[in-house]
PDB file of N, CA and C in Angstrom:
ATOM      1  N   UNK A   1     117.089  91.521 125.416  1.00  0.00           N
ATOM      2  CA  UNK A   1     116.882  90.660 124.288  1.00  0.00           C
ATOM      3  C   UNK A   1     116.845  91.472 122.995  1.00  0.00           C
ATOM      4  N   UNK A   2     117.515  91.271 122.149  1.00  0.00           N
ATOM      5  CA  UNK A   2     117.410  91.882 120.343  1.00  0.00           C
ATOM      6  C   UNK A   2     116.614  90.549 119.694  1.00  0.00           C
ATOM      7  N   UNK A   3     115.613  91.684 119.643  1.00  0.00           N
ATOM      8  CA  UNK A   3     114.682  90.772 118.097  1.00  0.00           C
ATOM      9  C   UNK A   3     115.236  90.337 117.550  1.00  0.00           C
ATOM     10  N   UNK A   4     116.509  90.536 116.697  1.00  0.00           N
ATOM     11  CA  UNK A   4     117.586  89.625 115.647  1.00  0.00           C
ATOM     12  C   UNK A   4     117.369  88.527 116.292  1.00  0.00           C
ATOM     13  N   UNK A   5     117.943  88.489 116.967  1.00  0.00           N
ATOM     14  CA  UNK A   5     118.496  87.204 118.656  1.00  0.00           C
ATOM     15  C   UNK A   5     117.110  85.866 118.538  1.00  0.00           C
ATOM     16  N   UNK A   6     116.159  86.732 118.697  1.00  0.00           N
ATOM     17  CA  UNK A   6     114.689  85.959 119.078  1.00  0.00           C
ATOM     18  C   UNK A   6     114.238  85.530 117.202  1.00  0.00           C
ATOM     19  N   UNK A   7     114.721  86.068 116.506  1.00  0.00           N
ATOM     20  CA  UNK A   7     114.350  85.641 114.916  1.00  0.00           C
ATOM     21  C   UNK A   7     115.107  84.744 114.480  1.00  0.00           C
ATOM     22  N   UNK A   8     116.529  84.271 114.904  1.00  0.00           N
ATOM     23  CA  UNK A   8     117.500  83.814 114.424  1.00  0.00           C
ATOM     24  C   UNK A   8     117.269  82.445 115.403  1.00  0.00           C
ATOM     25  N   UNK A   9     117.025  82.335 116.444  1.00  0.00           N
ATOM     26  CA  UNK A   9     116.454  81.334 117.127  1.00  0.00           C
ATOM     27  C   UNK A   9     114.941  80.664 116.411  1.00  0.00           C
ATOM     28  N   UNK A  10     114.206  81.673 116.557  1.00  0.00           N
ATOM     29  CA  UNK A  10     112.969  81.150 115.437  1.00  0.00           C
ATOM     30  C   UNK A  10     113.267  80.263 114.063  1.00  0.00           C
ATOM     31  N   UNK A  11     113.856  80.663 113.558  1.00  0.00           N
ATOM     32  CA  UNK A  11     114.411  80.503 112.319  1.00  0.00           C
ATOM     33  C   UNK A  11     114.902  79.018 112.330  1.00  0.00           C
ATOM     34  N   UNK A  12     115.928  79.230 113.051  1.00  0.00           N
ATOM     35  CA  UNK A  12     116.745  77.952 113.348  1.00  0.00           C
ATOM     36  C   UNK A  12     115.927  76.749 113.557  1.00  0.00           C
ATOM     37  N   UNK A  13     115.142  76.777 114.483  1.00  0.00           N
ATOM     38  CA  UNK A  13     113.899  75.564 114.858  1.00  0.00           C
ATOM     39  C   UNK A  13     113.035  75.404 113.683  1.00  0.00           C
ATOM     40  N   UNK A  14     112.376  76.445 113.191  1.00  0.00           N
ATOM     41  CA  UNK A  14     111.463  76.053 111.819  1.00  0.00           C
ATOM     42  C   UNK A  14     112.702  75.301 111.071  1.00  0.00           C
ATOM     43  N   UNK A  15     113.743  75.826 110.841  1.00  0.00           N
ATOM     44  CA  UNK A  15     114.604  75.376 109.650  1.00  0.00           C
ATOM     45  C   UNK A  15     114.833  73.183 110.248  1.00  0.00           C
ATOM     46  N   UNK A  16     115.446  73.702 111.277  1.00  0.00           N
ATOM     47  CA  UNK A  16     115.787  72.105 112.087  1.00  0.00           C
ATOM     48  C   UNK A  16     114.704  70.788 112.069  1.00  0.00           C
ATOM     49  N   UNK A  17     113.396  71.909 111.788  1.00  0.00           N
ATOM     50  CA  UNK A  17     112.196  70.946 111.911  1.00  0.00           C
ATOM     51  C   UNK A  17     111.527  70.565 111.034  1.00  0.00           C
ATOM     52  N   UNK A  18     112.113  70.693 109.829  1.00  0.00           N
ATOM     53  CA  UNK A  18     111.850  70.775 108.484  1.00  0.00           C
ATOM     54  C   UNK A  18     110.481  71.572 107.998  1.00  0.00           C
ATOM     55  N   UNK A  19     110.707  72.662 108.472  1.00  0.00           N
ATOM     56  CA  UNK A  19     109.778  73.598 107.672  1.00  0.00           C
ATOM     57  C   UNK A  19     109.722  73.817 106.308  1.00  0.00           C
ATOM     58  N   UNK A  20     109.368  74.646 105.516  1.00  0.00           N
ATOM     59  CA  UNK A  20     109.499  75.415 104.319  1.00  0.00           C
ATOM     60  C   UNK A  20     108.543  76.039 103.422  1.00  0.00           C
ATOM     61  N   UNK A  21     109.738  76.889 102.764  1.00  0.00           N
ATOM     62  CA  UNK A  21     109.043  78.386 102.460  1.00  0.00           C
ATOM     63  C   UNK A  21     109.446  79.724 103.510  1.00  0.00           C
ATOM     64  N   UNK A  22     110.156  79.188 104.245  1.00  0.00           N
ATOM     65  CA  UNK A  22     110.065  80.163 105.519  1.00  0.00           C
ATOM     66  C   UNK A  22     110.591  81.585 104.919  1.00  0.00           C
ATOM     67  N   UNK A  23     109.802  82.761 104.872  1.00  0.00           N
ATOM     68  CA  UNK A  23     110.353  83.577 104.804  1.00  0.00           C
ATOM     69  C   UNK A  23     109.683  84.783 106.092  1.00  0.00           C
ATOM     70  N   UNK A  24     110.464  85.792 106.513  1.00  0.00           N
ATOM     71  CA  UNK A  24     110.528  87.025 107.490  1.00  0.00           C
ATOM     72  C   UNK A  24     110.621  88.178 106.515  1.00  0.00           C
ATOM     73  N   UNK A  25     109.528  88.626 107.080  1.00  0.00           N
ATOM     74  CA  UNK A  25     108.820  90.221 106.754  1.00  0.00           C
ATOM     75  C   UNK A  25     109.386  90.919 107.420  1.00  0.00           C
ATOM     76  N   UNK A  26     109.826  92.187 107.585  1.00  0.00           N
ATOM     77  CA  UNK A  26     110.236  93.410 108.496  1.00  0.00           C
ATOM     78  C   UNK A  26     109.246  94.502 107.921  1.00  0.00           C
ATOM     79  N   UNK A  27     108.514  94.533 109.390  1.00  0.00           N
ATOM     80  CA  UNK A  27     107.067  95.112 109.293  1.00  0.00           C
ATOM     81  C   UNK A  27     106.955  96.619 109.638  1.00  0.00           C
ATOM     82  N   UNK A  28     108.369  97.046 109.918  1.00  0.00           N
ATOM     83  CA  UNK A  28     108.287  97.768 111.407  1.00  0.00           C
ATOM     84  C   UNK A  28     107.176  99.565 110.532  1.00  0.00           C
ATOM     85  N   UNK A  29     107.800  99.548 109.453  1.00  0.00           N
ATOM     86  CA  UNK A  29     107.384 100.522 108.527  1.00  0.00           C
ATOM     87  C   UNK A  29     105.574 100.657 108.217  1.00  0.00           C
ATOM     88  N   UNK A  30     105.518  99.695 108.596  1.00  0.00           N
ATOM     89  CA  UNK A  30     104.170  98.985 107.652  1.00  0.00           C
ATOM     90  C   UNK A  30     102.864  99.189 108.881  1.00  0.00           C
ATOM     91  N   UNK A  31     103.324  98.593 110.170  1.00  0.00           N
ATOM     92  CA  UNK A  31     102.460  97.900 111.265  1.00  0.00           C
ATOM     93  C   UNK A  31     102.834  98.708 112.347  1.00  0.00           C
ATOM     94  N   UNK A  32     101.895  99.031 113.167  1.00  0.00           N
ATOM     95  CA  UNK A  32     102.152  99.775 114.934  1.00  0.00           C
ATOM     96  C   UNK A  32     102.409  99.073 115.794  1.00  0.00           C
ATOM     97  N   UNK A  33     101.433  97.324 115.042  1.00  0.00           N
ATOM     98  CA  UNK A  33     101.740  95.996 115.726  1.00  0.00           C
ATOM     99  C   UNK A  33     102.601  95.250 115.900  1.00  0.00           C
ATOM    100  N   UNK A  34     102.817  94.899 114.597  1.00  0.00           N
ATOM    101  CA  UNK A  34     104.078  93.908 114.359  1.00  0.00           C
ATOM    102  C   UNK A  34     104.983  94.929 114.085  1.00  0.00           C
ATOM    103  N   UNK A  35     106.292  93.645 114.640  1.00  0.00           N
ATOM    104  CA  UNK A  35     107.803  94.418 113.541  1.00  0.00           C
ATOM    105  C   UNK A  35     108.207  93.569 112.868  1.00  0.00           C
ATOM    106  N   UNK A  36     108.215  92.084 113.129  1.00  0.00           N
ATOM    107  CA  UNK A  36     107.973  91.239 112.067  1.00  0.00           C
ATOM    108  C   UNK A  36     107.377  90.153 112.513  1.00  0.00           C
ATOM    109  N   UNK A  37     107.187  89.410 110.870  1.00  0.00           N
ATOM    110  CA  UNK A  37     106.380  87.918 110.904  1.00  0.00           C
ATOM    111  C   UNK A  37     106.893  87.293 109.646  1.00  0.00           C
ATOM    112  N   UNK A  38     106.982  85.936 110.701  1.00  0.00           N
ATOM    113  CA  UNK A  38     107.340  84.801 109.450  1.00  0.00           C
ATOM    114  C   UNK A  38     106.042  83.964 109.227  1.00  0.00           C
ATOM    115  N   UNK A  39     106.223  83.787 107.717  1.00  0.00           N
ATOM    116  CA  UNK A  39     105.302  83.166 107.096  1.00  0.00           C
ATOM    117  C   UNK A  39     105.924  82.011 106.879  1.00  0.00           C
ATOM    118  N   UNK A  40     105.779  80.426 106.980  1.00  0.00           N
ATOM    119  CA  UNK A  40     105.850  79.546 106.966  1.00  0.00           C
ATOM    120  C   UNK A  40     105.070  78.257 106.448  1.00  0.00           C
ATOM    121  N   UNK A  41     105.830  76.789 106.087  1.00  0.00           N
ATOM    122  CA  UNK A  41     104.546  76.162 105.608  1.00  0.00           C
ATOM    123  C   UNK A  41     105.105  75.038 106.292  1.00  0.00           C
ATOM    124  N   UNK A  42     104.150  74.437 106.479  1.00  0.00           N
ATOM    125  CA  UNK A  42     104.169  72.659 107.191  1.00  0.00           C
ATOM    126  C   UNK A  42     103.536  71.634 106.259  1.00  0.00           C
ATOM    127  N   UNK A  43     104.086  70.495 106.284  1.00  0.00           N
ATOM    128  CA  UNK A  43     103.707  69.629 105.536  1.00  0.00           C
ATOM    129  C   UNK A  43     101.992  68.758 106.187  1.00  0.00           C
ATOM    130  N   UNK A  44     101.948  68.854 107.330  1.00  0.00           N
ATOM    131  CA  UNK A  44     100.571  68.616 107.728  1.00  0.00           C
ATOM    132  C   UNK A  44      99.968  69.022 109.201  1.00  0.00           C
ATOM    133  N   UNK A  45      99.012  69.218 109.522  1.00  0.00           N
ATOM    134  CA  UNK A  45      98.427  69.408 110.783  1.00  0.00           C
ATOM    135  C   UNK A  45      99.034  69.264 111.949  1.00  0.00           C
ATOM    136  N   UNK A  46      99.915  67.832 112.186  1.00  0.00           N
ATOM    137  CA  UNK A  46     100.891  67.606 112.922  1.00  0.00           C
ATOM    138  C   UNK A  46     102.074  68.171 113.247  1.00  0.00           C
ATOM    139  N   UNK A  47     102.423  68.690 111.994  1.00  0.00           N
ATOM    140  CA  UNK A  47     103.593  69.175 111.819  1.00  0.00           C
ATOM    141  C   UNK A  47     103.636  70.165 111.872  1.00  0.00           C
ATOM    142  N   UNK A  48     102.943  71.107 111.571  1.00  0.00           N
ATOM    143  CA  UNK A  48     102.227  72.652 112.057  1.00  0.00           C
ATOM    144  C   UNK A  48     102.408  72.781 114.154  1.00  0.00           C
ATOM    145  N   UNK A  49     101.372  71.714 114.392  1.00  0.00           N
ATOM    146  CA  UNK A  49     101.062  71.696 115.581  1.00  0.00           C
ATOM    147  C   UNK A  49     102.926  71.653 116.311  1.00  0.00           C
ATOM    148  N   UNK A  50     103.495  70.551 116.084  1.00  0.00           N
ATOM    149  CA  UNK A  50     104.678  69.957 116.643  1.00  0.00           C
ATOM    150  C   UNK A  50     105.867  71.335 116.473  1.00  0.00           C
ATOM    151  N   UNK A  51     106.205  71.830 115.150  1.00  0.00           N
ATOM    152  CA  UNK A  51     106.430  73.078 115.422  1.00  0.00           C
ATOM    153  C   UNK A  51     106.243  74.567 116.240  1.00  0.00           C
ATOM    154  N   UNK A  52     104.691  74.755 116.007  1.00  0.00           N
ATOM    155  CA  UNK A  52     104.189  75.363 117.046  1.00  0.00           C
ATOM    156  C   UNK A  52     104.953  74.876 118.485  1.00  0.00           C
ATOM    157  N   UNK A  53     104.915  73.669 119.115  1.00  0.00           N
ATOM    158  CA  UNK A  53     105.320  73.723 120.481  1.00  0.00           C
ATOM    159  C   UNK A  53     106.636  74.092 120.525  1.00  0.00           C
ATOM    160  N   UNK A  54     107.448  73.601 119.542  1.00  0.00           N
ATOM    161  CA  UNK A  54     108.949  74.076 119.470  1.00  0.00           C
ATOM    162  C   UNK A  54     109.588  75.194 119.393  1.00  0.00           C
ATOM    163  N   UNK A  55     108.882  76.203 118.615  1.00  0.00           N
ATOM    164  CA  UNK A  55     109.138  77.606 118.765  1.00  0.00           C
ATOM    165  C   UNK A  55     108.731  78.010 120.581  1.00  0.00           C
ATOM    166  N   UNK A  56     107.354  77.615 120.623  1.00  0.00           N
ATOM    167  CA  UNK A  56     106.928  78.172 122.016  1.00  0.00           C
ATOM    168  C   UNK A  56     107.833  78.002 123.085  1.00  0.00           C
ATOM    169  N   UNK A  57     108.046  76.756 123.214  1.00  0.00           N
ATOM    170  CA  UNK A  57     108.874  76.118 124.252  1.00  0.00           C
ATOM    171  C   UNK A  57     110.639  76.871 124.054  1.00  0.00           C
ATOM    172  N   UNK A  58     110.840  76.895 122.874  1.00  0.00           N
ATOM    173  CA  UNK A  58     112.338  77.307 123.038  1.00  0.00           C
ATOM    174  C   UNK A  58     112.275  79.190 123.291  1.00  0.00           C
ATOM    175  N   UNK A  59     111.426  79.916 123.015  1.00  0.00           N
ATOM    176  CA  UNK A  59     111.564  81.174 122.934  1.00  0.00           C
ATOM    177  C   UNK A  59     111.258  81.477 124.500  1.00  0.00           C
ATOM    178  N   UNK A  60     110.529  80.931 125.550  1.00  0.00           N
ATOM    179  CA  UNK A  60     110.156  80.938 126.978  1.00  0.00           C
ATOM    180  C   UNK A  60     111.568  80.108 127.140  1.00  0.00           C
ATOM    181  N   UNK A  61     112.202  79.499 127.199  1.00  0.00           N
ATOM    182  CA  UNK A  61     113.444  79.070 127.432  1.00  0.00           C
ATOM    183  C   UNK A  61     114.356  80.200 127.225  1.00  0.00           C
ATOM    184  N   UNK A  62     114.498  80.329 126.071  1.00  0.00           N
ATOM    185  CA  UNK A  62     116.106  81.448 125.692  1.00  0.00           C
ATOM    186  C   UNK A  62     115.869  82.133 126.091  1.00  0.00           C
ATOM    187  N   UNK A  63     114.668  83.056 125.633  1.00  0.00           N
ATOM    188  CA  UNK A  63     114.227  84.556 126.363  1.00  0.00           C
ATOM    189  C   UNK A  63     113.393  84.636 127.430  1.00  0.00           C
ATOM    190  N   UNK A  64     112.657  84.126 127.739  1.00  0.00           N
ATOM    191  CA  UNK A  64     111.526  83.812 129.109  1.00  0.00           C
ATOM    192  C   UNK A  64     110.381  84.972 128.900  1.00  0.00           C
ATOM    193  N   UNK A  65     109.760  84.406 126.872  1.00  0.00           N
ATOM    194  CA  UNK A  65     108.828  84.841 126.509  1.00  0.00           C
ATOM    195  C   UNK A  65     107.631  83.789 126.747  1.00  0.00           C
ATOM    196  N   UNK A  66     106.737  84.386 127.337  1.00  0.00           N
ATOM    197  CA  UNK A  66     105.441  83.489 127.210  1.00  0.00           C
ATOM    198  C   UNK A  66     105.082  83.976 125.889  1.00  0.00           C
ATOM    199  N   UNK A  67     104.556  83.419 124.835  1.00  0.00           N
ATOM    200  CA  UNK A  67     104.051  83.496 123.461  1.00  0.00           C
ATOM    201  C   UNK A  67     102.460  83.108 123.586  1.00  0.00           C
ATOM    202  N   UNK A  68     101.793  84.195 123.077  1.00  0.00           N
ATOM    203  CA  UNK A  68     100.627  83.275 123.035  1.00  0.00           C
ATOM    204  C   UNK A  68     100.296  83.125 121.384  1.00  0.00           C
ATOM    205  N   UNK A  69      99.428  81.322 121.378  1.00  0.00           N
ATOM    206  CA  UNK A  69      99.393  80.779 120.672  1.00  0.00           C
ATOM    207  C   UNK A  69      98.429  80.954 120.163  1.00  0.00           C
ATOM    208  N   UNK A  70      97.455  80.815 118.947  1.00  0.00           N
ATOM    209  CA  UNK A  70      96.071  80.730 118.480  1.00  0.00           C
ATOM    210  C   UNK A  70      96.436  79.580 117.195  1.00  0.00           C
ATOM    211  N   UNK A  71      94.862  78.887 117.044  1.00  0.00           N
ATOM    212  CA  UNK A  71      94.467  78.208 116.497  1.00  0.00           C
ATOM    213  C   UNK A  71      95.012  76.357 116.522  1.00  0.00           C
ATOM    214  N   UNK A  72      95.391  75.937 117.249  1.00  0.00           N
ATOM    215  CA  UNK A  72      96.343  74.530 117.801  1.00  0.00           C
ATOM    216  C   UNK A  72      94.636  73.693 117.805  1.00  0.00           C
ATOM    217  N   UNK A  73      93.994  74.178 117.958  1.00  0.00           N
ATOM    218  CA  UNK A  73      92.840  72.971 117.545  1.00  0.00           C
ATOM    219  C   UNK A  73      92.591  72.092 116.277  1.00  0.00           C
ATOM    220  N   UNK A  74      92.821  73.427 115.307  1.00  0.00           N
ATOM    221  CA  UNK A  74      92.333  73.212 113.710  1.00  0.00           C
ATOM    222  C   UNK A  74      94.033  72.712 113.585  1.00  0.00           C
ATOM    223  N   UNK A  75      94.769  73.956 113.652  1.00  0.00           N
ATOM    224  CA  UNK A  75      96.210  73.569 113.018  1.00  0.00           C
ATOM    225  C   UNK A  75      96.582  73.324 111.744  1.00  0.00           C
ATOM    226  N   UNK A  76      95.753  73.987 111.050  1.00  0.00           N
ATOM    227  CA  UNK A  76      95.627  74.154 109.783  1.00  0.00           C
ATOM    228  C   UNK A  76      96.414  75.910 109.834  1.00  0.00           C
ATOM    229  N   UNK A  77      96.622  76.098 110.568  1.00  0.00           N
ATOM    230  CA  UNK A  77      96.997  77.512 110.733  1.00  0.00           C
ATOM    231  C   UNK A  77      97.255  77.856 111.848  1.00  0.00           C
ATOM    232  N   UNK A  78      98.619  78.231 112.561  1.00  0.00           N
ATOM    233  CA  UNK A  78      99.077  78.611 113.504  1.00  0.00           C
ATOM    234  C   UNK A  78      99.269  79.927 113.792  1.00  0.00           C
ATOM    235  N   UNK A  79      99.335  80.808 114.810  1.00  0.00           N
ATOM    236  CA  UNK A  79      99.795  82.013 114.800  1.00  0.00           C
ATOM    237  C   UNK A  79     100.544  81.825 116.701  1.00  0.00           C
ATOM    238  N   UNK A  80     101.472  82.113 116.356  1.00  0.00           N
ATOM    239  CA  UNK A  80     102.458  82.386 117.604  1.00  0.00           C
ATOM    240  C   UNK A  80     102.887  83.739 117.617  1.00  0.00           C
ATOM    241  N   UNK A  81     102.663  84.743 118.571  1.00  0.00           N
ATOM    242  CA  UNK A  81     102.610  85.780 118.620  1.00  0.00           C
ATOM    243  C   UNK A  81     103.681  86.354 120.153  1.00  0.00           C
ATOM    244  N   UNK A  82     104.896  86.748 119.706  1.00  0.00           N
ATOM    245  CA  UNK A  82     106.137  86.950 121.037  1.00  0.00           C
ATOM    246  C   UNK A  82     106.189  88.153 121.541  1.00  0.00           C
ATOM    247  N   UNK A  83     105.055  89.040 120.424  1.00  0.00           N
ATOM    248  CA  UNK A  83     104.695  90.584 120.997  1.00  0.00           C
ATOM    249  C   UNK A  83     106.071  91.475 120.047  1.00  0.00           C
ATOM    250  N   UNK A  84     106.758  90.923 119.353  1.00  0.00           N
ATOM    251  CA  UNK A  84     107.614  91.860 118.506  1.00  0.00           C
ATOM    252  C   UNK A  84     107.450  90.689 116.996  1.00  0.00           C
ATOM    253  N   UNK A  85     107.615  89.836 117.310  1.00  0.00           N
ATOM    254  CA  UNK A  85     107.434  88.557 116.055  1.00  0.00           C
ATOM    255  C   UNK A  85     106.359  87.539 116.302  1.00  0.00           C
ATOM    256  N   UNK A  86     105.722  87.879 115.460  1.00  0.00           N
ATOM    257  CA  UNK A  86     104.104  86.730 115.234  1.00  0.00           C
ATOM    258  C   UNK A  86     105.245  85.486 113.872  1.00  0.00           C
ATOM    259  N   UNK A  87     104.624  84.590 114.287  1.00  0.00           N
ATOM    260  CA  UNK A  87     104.865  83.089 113.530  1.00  0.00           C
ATOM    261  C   UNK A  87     103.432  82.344 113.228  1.00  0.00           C
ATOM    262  N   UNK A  88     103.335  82.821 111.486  1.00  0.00           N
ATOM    263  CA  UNK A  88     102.267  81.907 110.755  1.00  0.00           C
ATOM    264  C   UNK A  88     102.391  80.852 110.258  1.00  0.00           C
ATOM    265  N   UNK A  89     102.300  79.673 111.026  1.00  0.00           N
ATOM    266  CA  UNK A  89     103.129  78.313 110.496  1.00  0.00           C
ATOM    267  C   UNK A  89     101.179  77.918 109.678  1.00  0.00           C
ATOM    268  N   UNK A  90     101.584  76.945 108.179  1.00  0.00           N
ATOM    269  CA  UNK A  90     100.419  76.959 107.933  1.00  0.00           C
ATOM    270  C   UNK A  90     100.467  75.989 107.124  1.00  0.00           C
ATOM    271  N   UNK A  91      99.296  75.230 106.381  1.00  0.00           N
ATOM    272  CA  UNK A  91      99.406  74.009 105.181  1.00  0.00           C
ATOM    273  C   UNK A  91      99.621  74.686 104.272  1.00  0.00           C
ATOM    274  N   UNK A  92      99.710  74.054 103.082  1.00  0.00           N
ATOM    275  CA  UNK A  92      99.833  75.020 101.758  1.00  0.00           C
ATOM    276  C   UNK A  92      99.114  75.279 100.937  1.00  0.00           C
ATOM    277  N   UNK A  93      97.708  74.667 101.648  1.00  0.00           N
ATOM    278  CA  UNK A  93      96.313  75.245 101.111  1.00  0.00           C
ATOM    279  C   UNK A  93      95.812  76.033 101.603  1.00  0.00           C
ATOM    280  N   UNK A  94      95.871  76.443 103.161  1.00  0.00           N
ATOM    281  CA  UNK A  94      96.032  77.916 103.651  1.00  0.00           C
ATOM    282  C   UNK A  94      96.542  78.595 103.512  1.00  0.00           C
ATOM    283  N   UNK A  95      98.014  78.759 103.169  1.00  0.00           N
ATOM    284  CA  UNK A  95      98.755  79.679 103.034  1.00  0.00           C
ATOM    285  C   UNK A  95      98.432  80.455 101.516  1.00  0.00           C
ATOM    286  N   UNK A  96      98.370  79.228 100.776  1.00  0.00           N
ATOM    287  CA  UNK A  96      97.945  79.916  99.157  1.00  0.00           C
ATOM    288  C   UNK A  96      96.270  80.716  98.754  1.00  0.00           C
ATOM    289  N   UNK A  97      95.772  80.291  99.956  1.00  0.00           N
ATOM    290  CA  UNK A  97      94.438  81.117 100.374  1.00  0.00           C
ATOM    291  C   UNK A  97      94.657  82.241 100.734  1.00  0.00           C
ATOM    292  N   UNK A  98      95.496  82.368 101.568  1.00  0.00           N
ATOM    293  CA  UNK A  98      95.088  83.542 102.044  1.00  0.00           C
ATOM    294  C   UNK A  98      96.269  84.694 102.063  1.00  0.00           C
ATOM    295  N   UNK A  99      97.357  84.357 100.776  1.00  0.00           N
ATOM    296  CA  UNK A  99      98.367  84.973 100.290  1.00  0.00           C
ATOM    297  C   UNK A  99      98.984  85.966 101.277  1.00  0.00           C
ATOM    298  N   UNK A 100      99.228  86.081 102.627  1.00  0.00           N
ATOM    299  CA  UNK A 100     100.328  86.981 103.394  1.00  0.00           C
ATOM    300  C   UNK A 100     101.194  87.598 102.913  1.00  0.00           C
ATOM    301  N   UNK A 101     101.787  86.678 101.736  1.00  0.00           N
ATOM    302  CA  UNK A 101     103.015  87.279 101.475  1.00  0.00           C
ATOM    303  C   UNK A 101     102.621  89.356 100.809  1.00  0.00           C
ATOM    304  N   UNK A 102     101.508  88.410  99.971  1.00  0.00           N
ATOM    305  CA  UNK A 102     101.345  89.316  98.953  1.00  0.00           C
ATOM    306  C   UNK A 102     100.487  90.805  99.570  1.00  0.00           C
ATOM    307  N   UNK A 103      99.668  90.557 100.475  1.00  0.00           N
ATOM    308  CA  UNK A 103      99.015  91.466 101.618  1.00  0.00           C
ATOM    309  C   UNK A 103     100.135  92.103 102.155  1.00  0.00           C
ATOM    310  N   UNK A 104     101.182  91.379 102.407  1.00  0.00           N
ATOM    311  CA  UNK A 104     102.387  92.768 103.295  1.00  0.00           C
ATOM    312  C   UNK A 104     103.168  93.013 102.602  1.00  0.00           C
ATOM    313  N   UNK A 105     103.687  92.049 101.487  1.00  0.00           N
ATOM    314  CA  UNK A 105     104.719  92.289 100.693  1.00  0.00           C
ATOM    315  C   UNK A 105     104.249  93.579  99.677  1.00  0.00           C
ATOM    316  N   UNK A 106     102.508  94.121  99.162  1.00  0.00           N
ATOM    317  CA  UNK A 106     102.380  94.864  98.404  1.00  0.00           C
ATOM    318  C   UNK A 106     102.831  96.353  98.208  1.00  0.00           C
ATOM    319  N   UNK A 107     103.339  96.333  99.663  1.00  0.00           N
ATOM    320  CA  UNK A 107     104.136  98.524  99.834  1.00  0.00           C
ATOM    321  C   UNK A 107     104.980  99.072  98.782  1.00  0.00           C
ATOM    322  N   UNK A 108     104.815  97.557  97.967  1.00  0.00           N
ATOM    323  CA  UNK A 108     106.511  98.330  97.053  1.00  0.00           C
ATOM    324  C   UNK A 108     107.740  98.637  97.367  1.00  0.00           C
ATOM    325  N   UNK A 109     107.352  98.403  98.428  1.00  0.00           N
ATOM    326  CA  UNK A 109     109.324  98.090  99.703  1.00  0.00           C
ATOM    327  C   UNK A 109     109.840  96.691  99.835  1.00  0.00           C
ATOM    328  N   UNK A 110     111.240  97.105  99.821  1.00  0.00           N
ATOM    329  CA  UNK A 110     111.711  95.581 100.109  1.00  0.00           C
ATOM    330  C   UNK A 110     112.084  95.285 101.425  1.00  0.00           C
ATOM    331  N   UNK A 111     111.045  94.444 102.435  1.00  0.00           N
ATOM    332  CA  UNK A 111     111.058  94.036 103.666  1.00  0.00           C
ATOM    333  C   UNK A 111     111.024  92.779 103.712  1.00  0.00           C
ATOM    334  N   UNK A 112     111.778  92.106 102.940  1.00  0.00           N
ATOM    335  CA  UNK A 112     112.319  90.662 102.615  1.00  0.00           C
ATOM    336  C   UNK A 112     113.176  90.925 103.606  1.00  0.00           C
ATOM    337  N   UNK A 113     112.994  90.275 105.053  1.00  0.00           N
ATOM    338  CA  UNK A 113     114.606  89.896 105.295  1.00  0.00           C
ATOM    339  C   UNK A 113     115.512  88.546 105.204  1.00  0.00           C
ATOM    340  N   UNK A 114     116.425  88.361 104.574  1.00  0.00           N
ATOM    341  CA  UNK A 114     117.577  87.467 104.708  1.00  0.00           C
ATOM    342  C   UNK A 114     117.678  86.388 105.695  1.00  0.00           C
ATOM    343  N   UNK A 115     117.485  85.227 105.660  1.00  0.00           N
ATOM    344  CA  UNK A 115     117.899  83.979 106.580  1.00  0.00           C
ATOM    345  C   UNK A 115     119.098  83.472 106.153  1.00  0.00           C
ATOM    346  N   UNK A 116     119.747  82.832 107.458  1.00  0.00           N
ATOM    347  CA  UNK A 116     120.705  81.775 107.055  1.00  0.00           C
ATOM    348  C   UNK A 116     120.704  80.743 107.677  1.00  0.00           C
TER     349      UNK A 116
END
């Protein structure tokens, strides 16, 4: 499996499911943990949640990743974690709380990566 492979699939489902904001970090410089994470926004709890299953379910399908999930109670904040790409699906009152972008984006590197 290439991470590209497993991001470009990610991608695709947030995009299909009407996500937005979606953008991918490339961490690999940054983190021992991650190599990347998308930061994401959902329009509500539901929609957070309903995403969440869609990534899960399709990435154990294509790749025959078990993902583990955190926070599907509240769902105010998701984290899907595939062990090379974590997925922060979130409202946009969490997300603007707790600024991700700006926490990883601060290295002064450009680890914006490109969607299509």
């Amino acid at each position: 499996m290439k991470t590209e492979d497993l991001n470009q699939l990610i991608f695709e489902i947030l995009d299909e499911g009407k996500a937005t904001d979606i953008i991918l970090l490339d961490l690999n410089n940054l983190s021992n943990m991650i190599d990347y994470m998308f930061i994401v926004t959902g329009r509500s709890n539901r929609h957070i949640s309903s995403l969440a299953d869609k990534v899960s379910d399709a990435v154990k399908k294509q790749f025959n990743i078990k993902s583990m999930v955190e926070g599907e109670r509240i769902s105010d904040w998701i984290l899907i974690d595939t062990f090379t790409t974590t997925v922060n699906l979130m409202t946009q009152d969490v997300r603007e709380f707790y600024a991700l972008e700006k926490l990883w984006g601060a290295s002064g590197k450009s680890n914006y990566v490109a969607l299509k």
